[in-house]
PDB file of N, CA and C in Angstrom:
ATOM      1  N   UNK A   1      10.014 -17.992  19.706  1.00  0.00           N
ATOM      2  CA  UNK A   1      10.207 -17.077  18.590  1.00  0.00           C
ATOM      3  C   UNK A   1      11.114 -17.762  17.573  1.00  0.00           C
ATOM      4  N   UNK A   2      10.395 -17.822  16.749  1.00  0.00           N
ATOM      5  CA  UNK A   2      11.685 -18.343  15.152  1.00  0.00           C
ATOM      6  C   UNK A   2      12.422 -17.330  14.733  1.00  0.00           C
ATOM      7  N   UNK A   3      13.648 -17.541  14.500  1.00  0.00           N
ATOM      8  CA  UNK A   3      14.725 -16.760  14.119  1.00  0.00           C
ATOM      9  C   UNK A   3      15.118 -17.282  12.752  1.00  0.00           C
ATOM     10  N   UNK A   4      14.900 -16.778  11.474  1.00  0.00           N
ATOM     11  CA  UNK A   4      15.562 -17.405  10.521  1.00  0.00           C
ATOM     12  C   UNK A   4      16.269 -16.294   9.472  1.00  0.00           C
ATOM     13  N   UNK A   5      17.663 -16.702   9.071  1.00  0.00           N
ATOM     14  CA  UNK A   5      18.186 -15.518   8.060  1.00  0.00           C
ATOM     15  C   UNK A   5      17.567 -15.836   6.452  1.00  0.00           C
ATOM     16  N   UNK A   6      16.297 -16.718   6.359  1.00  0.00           N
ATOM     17  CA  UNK A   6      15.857 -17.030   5.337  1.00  0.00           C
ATOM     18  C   UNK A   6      14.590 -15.815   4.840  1.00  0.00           C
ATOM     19  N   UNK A   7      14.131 -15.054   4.029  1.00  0.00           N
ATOM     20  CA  UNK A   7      12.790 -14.493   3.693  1.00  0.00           C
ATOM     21  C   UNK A   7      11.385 -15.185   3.833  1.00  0.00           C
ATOM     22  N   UNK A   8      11.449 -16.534   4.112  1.00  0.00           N
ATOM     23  CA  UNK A   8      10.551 -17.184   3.949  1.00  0.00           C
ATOM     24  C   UNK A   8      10.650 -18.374   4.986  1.00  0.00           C
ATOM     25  N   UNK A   9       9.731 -18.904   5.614  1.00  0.00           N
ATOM     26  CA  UNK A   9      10.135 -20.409   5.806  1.00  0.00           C
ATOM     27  C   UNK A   9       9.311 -21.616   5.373  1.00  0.00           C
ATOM     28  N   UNK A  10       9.975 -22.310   4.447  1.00  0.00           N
ATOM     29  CA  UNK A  10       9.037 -23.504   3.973  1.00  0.00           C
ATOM     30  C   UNK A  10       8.204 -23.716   4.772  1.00  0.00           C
ATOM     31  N   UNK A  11       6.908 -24.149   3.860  1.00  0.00           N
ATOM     32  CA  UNK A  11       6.102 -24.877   4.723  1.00  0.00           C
ATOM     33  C   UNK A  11       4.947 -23.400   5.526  1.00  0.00           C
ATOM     34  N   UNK A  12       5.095 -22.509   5.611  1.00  0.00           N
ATOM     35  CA  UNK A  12       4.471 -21.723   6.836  1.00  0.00           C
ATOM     36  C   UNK A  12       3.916 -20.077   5.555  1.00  0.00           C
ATOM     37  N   UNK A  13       3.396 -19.953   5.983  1.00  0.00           N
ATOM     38  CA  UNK A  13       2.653 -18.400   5.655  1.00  0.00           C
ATOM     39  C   UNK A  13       2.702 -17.315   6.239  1.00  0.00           C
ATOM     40  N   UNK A  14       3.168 -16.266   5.610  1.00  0.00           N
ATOM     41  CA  UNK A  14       3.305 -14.755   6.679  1.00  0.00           C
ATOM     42  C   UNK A  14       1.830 -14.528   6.337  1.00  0.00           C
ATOM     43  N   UNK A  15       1.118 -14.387   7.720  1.00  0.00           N
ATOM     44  CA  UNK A  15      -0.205 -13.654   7.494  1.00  0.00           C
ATOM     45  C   UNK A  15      -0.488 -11.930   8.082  1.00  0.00           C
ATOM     46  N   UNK A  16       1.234 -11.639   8.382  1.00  0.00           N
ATOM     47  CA  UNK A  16       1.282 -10.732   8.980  1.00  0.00           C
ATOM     48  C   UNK A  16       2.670  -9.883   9.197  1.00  0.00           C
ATOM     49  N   UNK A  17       2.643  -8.925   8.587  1.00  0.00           N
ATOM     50  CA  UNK A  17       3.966  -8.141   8.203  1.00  0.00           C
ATOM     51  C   UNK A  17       4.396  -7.306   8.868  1.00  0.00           C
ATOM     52  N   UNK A  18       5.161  -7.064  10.187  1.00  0.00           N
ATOM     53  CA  UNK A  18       5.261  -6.041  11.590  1.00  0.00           C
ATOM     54  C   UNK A  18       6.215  -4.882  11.500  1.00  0.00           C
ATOM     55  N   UNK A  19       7.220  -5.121  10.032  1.00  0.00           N
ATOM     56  CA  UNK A  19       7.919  -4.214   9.724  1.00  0.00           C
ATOM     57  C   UNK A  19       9.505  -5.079  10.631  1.00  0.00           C
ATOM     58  N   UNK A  20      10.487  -3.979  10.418  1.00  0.00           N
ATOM     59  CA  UNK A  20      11.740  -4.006  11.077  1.00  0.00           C
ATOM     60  C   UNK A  20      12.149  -4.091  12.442  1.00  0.00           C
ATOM     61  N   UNK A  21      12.491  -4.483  13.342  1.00  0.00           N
ATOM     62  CA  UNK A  21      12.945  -4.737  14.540  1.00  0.00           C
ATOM     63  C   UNK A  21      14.658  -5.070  14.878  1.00  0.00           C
ATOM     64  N   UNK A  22      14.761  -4.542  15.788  1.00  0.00           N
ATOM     65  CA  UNK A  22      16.001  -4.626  15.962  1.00  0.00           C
ATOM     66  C   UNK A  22      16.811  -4.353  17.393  1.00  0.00           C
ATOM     67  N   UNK A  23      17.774  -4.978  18.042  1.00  0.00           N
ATOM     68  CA  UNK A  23      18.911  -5.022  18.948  1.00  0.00           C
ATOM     69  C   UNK A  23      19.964  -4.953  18.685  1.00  0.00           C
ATOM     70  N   UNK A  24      20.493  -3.909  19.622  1.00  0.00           N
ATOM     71  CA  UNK A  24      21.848  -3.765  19.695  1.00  0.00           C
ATOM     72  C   UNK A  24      22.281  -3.685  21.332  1.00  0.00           C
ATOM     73  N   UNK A  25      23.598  -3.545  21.348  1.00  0.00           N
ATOM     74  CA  UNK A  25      24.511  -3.422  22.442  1.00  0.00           C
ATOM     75  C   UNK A  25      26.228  -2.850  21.954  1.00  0.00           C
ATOM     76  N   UNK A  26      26.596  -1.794  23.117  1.00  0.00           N
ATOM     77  CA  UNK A  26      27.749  -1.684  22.931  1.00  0.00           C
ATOM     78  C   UNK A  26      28.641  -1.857  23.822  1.00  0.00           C
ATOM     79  N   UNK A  27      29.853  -2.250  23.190  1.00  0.00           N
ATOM     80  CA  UNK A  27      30.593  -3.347  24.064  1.00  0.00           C
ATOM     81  C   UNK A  27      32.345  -2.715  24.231  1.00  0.00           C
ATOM     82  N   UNK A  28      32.119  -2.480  25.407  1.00  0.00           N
ATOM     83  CA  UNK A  28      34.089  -2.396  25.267  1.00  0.00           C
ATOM     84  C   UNK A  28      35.181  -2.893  25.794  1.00  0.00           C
ATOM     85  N   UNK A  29      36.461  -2.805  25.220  1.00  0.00           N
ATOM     86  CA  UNK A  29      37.380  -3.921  25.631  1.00  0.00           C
ATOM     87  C   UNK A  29      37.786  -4.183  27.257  1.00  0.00           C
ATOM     88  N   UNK A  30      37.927  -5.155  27.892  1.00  0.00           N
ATOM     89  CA  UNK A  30      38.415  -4.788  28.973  1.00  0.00           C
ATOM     90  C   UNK A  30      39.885  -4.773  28.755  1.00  0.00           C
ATOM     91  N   UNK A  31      40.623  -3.624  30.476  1.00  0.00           N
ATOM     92  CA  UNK A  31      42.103  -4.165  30.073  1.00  0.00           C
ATOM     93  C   UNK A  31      42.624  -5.037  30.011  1.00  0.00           C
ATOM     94  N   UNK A  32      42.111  -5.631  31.054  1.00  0.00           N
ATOM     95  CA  UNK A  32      42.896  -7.331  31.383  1.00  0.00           C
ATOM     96  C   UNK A  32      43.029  -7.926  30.107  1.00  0.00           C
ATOM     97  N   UNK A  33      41.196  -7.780  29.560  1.00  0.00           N
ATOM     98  CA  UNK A  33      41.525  -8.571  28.189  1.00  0.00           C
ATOM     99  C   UNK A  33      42.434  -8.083  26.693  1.00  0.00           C
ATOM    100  N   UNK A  34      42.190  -6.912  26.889  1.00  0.00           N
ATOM    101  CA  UNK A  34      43.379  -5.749  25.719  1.00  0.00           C
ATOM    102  C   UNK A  34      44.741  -6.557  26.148  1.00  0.00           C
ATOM    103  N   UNK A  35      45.142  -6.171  27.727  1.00  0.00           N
ATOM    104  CA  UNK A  35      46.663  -6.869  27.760  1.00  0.00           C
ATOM    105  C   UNK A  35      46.692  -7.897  27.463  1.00  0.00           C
ATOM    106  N   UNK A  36      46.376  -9.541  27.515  1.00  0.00           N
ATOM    107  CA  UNK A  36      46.154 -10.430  27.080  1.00  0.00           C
ATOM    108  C   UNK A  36      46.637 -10.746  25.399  1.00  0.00           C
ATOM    109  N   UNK A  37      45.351  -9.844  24.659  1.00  0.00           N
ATOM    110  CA  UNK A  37      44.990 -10.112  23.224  1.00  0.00           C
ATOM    111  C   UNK A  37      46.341  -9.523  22.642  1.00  0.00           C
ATOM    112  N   UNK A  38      47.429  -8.306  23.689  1.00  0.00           N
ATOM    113  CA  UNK A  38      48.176  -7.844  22.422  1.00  0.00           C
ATOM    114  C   UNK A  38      49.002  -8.713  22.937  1.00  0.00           C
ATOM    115  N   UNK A  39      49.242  -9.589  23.932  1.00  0.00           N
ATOM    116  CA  UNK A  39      50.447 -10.807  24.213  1.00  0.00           C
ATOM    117  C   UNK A  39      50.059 -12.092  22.901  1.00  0.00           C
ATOM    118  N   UNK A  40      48.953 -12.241  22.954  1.00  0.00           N
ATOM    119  CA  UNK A  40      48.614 -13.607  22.122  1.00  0.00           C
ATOM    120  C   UNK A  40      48.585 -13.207  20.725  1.00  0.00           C
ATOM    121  N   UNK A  41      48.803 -11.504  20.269  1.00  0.00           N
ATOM    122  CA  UNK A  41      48.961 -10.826  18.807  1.00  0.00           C
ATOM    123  C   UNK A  41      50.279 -11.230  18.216  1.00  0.00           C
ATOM    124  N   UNK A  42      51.251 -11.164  19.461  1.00  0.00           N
ATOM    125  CA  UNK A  42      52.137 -11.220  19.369  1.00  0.00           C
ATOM    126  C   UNK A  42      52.679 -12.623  18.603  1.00  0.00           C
ATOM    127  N   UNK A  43      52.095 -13.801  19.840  1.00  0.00           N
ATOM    128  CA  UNK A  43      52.541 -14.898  19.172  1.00  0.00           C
ATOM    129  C   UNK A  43      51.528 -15.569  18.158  1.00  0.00           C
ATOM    130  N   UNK A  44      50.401 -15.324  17.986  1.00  0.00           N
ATOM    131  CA  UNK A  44      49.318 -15.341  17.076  1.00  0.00           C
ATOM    132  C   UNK A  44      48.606 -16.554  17.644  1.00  0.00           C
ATOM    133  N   UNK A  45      47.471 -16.716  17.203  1.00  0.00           N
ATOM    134  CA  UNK A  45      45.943 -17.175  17.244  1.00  0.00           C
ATOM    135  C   UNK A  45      45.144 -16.906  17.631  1.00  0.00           C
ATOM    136  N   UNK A  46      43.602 -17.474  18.579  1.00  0.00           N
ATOM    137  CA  UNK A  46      42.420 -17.391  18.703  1.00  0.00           C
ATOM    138  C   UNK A  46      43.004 -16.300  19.788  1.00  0.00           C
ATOM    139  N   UNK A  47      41.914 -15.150  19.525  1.00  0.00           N
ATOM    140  CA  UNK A  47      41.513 -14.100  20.374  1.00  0.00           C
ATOM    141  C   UNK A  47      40.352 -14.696  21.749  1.00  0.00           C
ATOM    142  N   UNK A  48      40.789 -15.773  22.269  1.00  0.00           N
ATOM    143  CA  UNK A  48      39.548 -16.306  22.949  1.00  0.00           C
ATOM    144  C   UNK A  48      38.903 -15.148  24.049  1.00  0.00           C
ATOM    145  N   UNK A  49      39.346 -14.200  24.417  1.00  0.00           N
ATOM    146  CA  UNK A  49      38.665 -13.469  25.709  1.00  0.00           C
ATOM    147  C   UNK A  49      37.556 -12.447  24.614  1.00  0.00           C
ATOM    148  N   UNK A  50      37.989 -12.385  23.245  1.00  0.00           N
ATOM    149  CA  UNK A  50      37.761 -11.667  22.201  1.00  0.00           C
ATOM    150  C   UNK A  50      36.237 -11.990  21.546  1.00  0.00           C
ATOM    151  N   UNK A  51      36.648 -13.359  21.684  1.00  0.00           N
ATOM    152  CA  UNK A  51      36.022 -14.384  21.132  1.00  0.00           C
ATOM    153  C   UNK A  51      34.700 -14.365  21.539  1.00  0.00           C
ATOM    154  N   UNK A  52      35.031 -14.540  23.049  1.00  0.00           N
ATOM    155  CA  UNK A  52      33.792 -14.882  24.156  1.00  0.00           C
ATOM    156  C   UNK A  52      32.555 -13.131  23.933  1.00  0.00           C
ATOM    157  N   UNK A  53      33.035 -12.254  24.230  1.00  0.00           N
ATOM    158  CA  UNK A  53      32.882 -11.181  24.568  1.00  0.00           C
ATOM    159  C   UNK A  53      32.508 -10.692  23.189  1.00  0.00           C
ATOM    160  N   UNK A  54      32.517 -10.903  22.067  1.00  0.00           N
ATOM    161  CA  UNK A  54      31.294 -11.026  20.583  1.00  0.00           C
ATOM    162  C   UNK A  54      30.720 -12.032  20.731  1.00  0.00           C
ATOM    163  N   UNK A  55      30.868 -13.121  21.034  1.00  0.00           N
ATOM    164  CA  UNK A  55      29.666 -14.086  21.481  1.00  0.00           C
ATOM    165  C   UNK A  55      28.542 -13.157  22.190  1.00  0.00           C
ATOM    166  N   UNK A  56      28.754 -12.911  23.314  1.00  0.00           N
ATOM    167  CA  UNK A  56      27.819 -12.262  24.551  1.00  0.00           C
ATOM    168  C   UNK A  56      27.485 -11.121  24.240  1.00  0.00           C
ATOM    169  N   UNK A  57      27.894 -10.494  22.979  1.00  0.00           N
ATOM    170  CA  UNK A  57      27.524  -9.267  22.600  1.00  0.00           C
ATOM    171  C   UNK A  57      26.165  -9.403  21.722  1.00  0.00           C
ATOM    172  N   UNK A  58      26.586 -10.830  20.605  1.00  0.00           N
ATOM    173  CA  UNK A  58      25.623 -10.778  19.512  1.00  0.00           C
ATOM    174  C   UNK A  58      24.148 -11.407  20.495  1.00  0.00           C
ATOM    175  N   UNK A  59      24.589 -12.490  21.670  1.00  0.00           N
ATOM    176  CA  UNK A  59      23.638 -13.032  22.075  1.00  0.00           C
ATOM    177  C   UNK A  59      22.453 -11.695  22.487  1.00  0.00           C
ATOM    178  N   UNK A  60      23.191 -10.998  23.343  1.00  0.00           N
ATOM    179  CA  UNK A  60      22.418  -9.869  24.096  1.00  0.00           C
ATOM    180  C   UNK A  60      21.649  -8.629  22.840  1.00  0.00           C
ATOM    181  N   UNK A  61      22.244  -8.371  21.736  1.00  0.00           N
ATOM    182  CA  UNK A  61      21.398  -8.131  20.874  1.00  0.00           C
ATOM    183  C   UNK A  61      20.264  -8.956  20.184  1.00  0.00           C
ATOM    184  N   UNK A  62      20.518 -10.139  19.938  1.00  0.00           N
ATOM    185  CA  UNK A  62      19.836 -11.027  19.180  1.00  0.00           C
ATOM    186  C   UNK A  62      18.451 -10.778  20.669  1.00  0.00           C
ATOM    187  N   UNK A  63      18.827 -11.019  21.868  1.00  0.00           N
ATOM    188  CA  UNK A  63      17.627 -10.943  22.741  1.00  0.00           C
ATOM    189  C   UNK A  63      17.033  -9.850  22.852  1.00  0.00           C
ATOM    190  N   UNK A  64      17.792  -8.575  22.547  1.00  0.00           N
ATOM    191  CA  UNK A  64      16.777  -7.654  22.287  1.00  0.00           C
ATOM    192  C   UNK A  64      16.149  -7.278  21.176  1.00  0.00           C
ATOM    193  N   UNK A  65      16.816  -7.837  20.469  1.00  0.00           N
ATOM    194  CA  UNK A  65      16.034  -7.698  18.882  1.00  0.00           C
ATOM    195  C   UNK A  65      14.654  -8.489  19.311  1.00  0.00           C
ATOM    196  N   UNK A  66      14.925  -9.841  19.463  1.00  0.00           N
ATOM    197  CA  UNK A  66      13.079 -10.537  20.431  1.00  0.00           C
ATOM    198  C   UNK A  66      12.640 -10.373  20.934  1.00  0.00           C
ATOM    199  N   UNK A  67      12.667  -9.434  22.125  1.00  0.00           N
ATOM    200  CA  UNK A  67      11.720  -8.301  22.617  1.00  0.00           C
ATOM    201  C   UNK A  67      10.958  -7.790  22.026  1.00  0.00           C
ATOM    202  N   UNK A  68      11.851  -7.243  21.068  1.00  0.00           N
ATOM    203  CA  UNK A  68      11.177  -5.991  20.316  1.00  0.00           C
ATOM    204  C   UNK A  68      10.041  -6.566  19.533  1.00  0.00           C
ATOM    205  N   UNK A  69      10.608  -7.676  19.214  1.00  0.00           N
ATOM    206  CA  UNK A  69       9.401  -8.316  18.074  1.00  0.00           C
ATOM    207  C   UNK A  69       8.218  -8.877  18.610  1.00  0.00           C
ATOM    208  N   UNK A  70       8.840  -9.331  20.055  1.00  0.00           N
ATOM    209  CA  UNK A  70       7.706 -10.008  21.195  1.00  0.00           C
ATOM    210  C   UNK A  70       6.825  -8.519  21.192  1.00  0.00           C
ATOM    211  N   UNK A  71       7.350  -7.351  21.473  1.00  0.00           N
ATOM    212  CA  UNK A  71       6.195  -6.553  21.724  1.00  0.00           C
ATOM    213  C   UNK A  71       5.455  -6.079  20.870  1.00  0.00           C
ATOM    214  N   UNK A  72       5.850  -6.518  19.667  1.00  0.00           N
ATOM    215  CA  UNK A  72       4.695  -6.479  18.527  1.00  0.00           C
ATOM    216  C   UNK A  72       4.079  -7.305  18.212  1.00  0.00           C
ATOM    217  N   UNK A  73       3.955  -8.168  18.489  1.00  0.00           N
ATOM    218  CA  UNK A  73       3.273  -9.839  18.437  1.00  0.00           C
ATOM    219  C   UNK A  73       3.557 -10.269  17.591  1.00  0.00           C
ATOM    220  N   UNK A  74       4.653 -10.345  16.998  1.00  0.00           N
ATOM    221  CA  UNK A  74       5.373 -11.361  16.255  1.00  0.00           C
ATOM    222  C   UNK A  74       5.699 -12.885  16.438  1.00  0.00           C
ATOM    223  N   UNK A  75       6.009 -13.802  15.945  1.00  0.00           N
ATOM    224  CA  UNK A  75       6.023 -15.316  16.171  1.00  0.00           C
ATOM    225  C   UNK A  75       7.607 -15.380  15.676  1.00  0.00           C
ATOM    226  N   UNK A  76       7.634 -14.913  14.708  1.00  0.00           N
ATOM    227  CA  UNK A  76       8.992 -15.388  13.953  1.00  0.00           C
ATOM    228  C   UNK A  76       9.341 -13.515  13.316  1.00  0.00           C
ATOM    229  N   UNK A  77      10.747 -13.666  13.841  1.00  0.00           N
ATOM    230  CA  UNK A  77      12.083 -12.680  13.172  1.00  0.00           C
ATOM    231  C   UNK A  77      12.135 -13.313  11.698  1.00  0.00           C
ATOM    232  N   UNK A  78      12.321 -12.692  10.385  1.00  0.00           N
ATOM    233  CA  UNK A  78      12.601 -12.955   8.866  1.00  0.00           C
ATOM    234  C   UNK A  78      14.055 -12.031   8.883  1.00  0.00           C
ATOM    235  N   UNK A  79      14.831 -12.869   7.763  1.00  0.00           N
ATOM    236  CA  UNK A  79      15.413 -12.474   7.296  1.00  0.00           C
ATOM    237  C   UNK A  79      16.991 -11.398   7.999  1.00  0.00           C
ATOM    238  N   UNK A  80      17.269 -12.368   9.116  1.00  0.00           N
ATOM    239  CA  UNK A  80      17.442 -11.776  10.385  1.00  0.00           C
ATOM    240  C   UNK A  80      19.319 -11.446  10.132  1.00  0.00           C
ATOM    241  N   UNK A  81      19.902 -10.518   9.874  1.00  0.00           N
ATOM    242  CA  UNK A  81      21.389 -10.181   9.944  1.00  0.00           C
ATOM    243  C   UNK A  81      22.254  -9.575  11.429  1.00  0.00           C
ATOM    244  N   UNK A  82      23.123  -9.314  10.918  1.00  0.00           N
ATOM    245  CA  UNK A  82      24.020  -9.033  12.006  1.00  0.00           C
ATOM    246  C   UNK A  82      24.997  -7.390  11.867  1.00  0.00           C
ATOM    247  N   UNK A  83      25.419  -6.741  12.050  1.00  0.00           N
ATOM    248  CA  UNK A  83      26.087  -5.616  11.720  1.00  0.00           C
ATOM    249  C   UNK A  83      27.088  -5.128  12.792  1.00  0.00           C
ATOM    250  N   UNK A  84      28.277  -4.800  12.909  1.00  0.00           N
ATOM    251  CA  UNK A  84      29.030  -4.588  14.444  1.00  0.00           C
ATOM    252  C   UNK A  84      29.242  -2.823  13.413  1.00  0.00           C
ATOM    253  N   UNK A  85      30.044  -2.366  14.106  1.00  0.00           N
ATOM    254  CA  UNK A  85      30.520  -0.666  13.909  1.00  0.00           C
ATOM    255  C   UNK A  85      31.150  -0.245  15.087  1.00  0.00           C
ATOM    256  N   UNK A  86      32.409   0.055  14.955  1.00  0.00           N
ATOM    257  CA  UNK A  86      33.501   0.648  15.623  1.00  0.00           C
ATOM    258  C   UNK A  86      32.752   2.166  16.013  1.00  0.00           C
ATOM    259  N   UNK A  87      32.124   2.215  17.608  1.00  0.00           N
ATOM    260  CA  UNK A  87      31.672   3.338  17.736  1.00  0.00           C
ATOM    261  C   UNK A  87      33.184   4.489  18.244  1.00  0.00           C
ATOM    262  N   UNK A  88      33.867   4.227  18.939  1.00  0.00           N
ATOM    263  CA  UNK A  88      35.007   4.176  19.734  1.00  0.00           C
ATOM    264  C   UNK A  88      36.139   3.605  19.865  1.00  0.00           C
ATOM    265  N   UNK A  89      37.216   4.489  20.008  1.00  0.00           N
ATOM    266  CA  UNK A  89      38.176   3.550  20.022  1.00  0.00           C
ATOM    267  C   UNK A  89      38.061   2.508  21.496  1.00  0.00           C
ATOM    268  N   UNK A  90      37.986   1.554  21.087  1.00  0.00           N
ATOM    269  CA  UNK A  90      38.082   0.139  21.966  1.00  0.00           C
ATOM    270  C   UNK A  90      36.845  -0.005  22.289  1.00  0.00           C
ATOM    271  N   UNK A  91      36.194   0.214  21.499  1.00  0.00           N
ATOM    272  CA  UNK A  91      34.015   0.431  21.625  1.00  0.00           C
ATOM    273  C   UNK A  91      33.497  -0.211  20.266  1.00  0.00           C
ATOM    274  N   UNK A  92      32.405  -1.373  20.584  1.00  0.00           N
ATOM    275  CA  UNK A  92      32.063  -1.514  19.287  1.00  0.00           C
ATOM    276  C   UNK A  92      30.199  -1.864  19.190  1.00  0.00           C
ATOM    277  N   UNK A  93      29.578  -1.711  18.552  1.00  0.00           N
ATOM    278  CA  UNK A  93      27.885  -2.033  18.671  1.00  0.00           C
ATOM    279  C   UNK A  93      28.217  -2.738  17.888  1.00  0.00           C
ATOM    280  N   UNK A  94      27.320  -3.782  18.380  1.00  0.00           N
ATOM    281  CA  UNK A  94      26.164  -5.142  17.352  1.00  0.00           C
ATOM    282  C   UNK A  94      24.603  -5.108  17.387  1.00  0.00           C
ATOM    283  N   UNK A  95      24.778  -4.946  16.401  1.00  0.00           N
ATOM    284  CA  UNK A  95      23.271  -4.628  15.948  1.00  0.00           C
ATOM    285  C   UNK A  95      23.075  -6.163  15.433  1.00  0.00           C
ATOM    286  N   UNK A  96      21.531  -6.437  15.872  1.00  0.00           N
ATOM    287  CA  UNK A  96      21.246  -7.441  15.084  1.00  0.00           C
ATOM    288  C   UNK A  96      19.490  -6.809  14.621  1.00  0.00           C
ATOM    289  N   UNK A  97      19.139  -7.519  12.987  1.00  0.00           N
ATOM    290  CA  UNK A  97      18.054  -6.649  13.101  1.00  0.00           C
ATOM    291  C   UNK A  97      17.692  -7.827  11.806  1.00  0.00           C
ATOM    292  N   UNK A  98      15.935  -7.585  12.236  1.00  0.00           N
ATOM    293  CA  UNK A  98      15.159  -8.304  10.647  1.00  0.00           C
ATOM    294  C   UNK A  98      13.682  -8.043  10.689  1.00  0.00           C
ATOM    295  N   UNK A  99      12.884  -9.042   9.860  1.00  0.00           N
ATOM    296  CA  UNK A  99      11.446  -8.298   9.791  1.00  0.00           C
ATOM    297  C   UNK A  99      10.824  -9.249  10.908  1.00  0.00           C
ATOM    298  N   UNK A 100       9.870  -8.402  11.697  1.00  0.00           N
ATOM    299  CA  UNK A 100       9.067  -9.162  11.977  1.00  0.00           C
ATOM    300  C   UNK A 100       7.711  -9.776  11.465  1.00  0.00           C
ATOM    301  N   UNK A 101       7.241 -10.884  12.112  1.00  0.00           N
ATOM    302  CA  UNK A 101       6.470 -11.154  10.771  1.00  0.00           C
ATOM    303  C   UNK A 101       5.055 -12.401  11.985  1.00  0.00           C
ATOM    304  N   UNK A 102       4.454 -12.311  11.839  1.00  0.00           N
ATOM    305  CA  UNK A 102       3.326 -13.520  12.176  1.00  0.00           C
ATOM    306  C   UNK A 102       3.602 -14.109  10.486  1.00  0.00           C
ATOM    307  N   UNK A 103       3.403 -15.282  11.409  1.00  0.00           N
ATOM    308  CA  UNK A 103       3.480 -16.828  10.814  1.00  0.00           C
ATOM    309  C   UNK A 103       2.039 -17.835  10.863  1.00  0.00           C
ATOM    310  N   UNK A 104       1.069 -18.370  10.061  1.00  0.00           N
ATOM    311  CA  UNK A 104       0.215 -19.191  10.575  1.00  0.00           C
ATOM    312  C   UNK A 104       0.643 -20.643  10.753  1.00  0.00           C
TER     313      UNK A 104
END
């Protein structure tokens, strides 16, 4: 499956327009990692447990967003973004979402 945040991709032809598709997941803090992040707030920098855990969030949307498109027979995701939203306190969704599209 091609993933591109472009409308178009050089070179290739949409012969086929599947509409919108999209994945999400919602994700919440652990304590271990909350206690951690407000020690390292303290002395400042990388949120790494933070870090990891929006990594594995966007991945697991981005894979269901390709599902979704796999079950429409799509080849290639267009135009593909990202969106998070504070559902909860210490709760957050990532949405990832774009068009699906056949490609020749």
């Amino acid at each position: 499956m091609l993933l591109s945040n472009m409308e178009i991709v050089p070179g290739r032809r949409v012969v086929e327009h599947l509409g919108v598709v999209e994945g999400s997941t919602v994700r919440s803090k652990h304590v271990g990692r909350d206690i951690m992040a407000g020690l390292k707030n303290i002395a400042g920098g990388e949120l790494k447990a933070y870090t990891e855990l929006l990594g594995e969030a966007r991945q697991q949307a981005t894979d269901r967003m390709v599902a979704h498109a796999t079950q429409l027979g799509a080849n290639a995701v267009l135009n593909v973004r990202y969106a998070t939203t504070a559902v909860t306190a210490g709760a957050a969704e990532i949405l990832a979402y774009g068009t699906a599209v056949v490609l020749e």
